[in-house]
C-alpha atoms as a PDB file:
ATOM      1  CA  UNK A   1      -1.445   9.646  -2.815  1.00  0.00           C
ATOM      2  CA  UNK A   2      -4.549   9.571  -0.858  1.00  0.00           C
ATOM      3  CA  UNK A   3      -5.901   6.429   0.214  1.00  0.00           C
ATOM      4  CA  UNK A   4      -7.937   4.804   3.185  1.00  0.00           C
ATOM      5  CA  UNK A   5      -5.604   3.392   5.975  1.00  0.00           C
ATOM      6  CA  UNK A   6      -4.694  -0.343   5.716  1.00  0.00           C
ATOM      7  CA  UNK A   7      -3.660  -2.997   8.271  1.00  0.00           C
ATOM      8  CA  UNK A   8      -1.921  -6.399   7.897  1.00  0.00           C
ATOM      9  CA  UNK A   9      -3.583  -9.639   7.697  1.00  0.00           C
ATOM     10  CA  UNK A  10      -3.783 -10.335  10.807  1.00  0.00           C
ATOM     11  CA  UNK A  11      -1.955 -13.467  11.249  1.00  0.00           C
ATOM     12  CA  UNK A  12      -1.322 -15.377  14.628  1.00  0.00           C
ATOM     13  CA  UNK A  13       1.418 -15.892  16.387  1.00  0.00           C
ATOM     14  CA  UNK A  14       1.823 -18.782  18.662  1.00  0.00           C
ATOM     15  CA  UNK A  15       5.397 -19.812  21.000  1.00  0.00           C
ATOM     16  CA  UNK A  16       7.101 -23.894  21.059  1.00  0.00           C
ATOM     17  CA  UNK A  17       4.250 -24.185  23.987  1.00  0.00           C
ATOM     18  CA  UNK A  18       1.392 -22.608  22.229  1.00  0.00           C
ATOM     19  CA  UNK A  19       0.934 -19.816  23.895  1.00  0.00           C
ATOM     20  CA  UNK A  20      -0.139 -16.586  22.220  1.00  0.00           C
ATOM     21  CA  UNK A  21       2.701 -14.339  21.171  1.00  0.00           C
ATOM     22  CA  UNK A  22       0.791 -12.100  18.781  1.00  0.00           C
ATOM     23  CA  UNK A  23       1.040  -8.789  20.707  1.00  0.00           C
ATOM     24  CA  UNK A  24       4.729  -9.683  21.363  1.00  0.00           C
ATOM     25  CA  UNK A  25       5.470 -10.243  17.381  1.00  0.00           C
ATOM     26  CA  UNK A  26       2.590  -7.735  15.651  1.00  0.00           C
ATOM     27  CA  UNK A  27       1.896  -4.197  16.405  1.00  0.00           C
ATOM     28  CA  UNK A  28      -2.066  -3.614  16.634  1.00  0.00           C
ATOM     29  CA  UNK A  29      -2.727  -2.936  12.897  1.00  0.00           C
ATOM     30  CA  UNK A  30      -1.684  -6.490  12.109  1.00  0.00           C
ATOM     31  CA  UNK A  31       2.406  -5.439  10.915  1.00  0.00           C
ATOM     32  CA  UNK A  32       5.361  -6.940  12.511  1.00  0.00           C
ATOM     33  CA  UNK A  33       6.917  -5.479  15.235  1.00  0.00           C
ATOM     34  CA  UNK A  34      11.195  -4.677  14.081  1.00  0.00           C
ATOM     35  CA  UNK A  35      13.686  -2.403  15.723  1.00  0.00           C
ATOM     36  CA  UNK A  36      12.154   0.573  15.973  1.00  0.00           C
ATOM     37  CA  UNK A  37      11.161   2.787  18.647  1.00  0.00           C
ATOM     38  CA  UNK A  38       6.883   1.986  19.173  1.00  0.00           C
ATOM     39  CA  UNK A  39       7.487   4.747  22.450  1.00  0.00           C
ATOM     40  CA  UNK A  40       3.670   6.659  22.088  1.00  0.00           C
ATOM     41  CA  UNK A  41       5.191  10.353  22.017  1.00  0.00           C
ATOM     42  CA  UNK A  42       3.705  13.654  20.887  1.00  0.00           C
ATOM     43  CA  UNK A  43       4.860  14.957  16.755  1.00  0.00           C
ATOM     44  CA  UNK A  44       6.913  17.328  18.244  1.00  0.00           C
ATOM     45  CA  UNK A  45       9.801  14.611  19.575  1.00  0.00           C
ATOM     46  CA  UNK A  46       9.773  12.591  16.674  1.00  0.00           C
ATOM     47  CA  UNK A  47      12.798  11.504  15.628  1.00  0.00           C
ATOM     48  CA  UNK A  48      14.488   9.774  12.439  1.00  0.00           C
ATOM     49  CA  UNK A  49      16.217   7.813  15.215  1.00  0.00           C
ATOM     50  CA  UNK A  50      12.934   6.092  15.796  1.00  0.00           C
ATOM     51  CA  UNK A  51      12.983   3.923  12.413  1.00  0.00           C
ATOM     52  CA  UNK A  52      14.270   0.773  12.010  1.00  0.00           C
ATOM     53  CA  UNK A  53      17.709   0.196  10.752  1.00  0.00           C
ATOM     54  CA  UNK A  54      18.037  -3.960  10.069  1.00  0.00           C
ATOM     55  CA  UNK A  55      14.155  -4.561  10.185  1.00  0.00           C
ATOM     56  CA  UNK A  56      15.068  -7.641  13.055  1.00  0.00           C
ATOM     57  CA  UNK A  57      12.160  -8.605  15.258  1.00  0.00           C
ATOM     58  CA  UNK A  58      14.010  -7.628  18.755  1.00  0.00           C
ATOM     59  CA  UNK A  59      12.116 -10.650  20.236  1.00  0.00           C
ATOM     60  CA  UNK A  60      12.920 -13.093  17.776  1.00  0.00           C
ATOM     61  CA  UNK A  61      16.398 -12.464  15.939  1.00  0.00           C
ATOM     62  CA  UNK A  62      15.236 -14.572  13.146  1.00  0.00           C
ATOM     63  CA  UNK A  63      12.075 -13.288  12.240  1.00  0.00           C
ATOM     64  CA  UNK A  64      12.129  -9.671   9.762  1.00  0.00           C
ATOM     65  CA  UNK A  65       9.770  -7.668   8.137  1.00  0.00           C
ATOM     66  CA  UNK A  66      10.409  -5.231   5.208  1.00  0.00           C
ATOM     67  CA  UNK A  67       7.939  -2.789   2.695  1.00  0.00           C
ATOM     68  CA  UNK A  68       4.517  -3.179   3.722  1.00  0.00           C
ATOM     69  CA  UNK A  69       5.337  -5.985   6.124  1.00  0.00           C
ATOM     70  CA  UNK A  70       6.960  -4.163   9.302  1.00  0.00           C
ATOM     71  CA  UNK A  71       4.868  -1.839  11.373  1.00  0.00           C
ATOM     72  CA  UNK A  72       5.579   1.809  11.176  1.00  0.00           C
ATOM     73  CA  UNK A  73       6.715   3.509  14.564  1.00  0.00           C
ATOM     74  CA  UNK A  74       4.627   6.807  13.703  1.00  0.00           C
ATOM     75  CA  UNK A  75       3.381   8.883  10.580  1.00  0.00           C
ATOM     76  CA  UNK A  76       6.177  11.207   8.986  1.00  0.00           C
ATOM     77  CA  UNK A  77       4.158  14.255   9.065  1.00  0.00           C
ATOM     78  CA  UNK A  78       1.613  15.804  11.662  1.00  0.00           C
ATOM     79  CA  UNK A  79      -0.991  13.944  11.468  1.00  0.00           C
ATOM     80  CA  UNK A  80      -4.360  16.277  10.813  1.00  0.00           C
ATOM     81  CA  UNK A  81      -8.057  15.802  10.409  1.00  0.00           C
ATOM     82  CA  UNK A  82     -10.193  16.741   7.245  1.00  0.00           C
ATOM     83  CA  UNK A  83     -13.074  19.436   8.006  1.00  0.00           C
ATOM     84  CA  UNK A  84     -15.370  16.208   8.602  1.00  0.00           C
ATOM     85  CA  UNK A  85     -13.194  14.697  11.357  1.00  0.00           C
ATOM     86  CA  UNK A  86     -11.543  12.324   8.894  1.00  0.00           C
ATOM     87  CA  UNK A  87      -8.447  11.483  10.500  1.00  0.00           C
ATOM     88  CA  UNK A  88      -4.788  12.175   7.862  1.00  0.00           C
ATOM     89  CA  UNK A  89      -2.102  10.120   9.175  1.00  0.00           C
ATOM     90  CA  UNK A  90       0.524   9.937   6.267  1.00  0.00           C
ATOM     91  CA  UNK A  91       2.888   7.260   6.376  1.00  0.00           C
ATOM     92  CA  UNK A  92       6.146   6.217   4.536  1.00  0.00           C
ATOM     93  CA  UNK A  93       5.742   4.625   1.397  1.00  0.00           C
ATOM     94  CA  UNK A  94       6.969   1.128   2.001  1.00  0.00           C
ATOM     95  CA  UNK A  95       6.514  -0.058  -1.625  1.00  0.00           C
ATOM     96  CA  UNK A  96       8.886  -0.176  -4.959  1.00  0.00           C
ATOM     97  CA  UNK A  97      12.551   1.759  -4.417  1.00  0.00           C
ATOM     98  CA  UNK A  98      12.604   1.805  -0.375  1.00  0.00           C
ATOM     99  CA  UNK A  99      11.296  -2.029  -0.499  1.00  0.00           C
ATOM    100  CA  UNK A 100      14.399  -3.029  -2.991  1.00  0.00           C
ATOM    101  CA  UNK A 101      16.622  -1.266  -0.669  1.00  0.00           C
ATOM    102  CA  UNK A 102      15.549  -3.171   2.513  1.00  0.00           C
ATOM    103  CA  UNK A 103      15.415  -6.263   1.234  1.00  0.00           C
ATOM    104  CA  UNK A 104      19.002  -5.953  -0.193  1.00  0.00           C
ATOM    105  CA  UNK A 105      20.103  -5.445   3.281  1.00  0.00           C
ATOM    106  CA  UNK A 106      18.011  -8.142   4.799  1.00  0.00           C
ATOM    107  CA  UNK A 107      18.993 -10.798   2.964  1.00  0.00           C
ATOM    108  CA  UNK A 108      22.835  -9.725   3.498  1.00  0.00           C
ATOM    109  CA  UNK A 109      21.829  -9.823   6.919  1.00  0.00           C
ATOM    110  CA  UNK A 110      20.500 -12.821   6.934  1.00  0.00           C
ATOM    111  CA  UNK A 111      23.679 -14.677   4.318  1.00  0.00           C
ATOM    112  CA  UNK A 112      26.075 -13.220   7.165  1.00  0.00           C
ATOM    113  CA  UNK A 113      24.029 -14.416  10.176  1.00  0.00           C
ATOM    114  CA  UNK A 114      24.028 -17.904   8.503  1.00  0.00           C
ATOM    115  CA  UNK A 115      27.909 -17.877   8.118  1.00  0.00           C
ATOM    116  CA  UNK A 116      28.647 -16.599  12.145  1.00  0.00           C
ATOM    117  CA  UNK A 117      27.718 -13.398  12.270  1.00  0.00           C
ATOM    118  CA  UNK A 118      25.822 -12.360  15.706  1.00  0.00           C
ATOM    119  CA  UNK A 119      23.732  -9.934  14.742  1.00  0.00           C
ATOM    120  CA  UNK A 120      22.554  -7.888  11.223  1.00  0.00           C
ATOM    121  CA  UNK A 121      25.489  -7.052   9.345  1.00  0.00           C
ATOM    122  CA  UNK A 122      23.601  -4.420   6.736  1.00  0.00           C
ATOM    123  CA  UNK A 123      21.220  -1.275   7.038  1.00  0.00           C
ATOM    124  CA  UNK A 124      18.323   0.331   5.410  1.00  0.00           C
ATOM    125  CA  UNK A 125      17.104   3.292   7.301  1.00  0.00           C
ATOM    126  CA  UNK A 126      14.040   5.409   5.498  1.00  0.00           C
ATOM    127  CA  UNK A 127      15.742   8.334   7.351  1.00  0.00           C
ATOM    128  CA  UNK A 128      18.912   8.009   5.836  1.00  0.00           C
ATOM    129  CA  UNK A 129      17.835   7.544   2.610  1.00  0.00           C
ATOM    130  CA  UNK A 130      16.042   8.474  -0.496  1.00  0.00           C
ATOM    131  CA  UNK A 131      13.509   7.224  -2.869  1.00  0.00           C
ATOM    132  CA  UNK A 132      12.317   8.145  -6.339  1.00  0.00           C
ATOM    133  CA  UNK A 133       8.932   7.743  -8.217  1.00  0.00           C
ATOM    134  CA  UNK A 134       8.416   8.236 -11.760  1.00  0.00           C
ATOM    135  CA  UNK A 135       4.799   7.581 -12.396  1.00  0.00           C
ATOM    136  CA  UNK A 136       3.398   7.904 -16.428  1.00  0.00           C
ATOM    137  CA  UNK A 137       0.884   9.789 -17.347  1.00  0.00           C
ATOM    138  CA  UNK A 138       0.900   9.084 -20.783  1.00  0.00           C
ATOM    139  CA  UNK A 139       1.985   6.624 -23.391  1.00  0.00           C
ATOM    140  CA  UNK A 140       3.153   7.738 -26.551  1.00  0.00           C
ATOM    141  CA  UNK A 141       7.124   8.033 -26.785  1.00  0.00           C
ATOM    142  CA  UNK A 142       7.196  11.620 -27.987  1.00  0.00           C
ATOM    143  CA  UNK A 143       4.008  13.352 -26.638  1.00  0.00           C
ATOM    144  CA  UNK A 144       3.757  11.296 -23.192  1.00  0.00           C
ATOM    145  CA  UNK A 145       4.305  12.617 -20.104  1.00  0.00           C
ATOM    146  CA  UNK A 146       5.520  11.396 -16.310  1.00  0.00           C
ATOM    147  CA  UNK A 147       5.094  12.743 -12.729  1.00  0.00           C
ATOM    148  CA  UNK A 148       9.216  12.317 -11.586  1.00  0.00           C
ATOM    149  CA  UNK A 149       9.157  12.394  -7.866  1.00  0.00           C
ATOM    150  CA  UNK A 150      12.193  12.498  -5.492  1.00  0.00           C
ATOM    151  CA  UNK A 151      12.589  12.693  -2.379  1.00  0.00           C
ATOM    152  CA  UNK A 152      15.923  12.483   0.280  1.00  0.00           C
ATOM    153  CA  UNK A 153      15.392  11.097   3.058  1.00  0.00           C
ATOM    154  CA  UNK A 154      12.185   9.302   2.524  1.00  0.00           C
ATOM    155  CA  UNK A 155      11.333   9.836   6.741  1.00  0.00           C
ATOM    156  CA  UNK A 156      12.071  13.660   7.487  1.00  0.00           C
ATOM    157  CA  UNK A 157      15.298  13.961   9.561  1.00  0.00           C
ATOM    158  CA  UNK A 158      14.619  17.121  11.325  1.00  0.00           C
ATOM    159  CA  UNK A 159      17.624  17.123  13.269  1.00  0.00           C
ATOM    160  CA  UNK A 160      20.320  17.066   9.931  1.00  0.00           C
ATOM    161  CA  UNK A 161      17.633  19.458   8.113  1.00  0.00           C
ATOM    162  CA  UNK A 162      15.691  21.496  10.493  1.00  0.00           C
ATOM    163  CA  UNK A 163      13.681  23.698   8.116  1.00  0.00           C
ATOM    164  CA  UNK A 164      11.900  21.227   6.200  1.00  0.00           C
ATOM    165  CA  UNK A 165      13.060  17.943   7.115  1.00  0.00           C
ATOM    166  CA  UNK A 166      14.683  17.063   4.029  1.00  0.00           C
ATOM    167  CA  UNK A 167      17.545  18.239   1.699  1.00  0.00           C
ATOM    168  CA  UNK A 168      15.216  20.704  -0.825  1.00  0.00           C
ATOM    169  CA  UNK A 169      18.536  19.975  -3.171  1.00  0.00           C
ATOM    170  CA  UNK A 170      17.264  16.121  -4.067  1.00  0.00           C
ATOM    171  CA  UNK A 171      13.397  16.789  -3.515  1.00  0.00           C
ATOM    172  CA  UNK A 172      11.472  18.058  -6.171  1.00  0.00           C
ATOM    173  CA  UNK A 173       8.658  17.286  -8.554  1.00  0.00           C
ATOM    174  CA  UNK A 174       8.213  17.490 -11.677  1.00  0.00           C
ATOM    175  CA  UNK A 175       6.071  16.665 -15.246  1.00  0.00           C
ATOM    176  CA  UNK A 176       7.317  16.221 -18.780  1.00  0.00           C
ATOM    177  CA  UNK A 177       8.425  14.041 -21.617  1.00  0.00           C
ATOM    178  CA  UNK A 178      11.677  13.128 -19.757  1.00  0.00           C
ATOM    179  CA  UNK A 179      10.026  11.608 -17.060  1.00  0.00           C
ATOM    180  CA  UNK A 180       8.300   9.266 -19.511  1.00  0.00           C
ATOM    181  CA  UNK A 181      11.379   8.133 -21.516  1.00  0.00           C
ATOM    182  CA  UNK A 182      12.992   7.059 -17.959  1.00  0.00           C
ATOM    183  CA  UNK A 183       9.619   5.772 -17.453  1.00  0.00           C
ATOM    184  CA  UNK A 184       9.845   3.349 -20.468  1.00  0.00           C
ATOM    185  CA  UNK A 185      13.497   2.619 -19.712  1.00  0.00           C
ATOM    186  CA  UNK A 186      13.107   1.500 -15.938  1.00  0.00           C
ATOM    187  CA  UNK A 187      10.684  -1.145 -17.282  1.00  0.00           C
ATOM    188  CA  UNK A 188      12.814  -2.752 -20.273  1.00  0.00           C
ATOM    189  CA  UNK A 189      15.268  -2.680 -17.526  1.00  0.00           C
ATOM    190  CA  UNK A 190      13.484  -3.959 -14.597  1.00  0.00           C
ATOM    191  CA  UNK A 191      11.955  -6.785 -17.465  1.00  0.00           C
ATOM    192  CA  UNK A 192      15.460  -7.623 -18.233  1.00  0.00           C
ATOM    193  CA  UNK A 193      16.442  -8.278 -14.638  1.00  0.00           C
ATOM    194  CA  UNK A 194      13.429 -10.510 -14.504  1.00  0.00           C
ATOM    195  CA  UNK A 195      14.271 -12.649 -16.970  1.00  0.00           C
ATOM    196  CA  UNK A 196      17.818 -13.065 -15.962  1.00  0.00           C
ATOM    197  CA  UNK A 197      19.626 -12.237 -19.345  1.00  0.00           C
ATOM    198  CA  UNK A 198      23.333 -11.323 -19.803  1.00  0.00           C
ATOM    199  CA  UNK A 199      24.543  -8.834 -17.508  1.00  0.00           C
ATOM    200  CA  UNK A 200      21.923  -8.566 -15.347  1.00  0.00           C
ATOM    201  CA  UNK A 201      23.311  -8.263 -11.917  1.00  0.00           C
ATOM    202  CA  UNK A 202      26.130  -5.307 -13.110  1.00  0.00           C
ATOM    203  CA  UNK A 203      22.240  -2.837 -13.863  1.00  0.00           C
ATOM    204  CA  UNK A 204      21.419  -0.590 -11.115  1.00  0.00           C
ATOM    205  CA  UNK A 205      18.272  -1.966  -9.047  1.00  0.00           C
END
């Protein structure tokens, strides 16, 4: 997916004395700062070490960020430049699958921290896990179609898989009818989760 780079909304932040903490809480493009390694270093000694684990502000133990929310410590490819100069910095996708993960996590982080706990009890690393898209291109039950994406680990762990990054095993992509029927499933699922009914909480997220 190609699209323009984004920031967050720029919100303020200010300490008990009303001093201006914003640098301290938000990285630059406007999303919150969480345990990750920020360290400005060249593509070649990036690491799946440098992405965040609990999503904790290290500053302020009760603030977190997850999806879209928490800043990125670097692309997860080289970043390149279109003939025209136009800069290609792809990033993580923060959305759907790898949200639902890190917000599980977070908010079993936060239950334990509430009963005693010291520090985040539960993890959700990009680099240590995997993520899958199935996006419909096509409506009808029999003669629709779906892009199925996966891909393990979402943030390339060069150091566990040193040719490509990622286990070739549990990435692929592919088009079909299949895609679509697991397509139409997820949704009667996810709708069924929304609304709470019987058994709910036993279906897979």
């Amino acid at each position: 997916m190609l699209i323009p780079p984004f920031a967050g909304v720029g919100l303020k932040a200010c300490d008990r004395a009303g001093a201006d903490i914003t640098a301290t809480v938000f990285a630059p493009n406007g999303f919150m700062k969480v345990d990750a390694d920020y360290t400005a270093k060249p593509f070649e000694e990036w690491r799946a070490r440098d992405w965040p684990r609990t999503y904790q502000n290290p500053n302020y133990r009760n603030l977190f960020a997850v999806g879209i929310a928490f800043a990125p410590p670097h692309a997860i490819s080289k970043p390149m430049k279109s003939p025209n100069g136009t800069p290609i910095n792809p990033t993580a996708p923060r959305t759907g699958m790898p949200s639902a993960a890190m917000g599980k996590a977070v908010a079993a982080s936060i239950r334990d921290m509430l009963k005693g706990a010291p520090a985040p009890t539960h993890t959700a690393s990009m680099a240590e896990a995997g993520a899958v898209c199935v996006a419909s291109t096509g409506a009808h039950l029999f003669k629709g179609s779906a892009a199925s994406i996966t891909v393990f680990p979402v943030v390339p762990d060069r150091d566990t898989y040193p040719q490509y990054g990622r286990d070739v095993d549990l990435t692929f992509f592919e088009v079909g009818l299949a895609g679509h029927w697991m397509k139409f499933l997820l949704h009667h699922v996810f709708i069924y989760q929304a609304n709470l009914r019987p058994g709910w909480s036993f279906l897979p997220d």
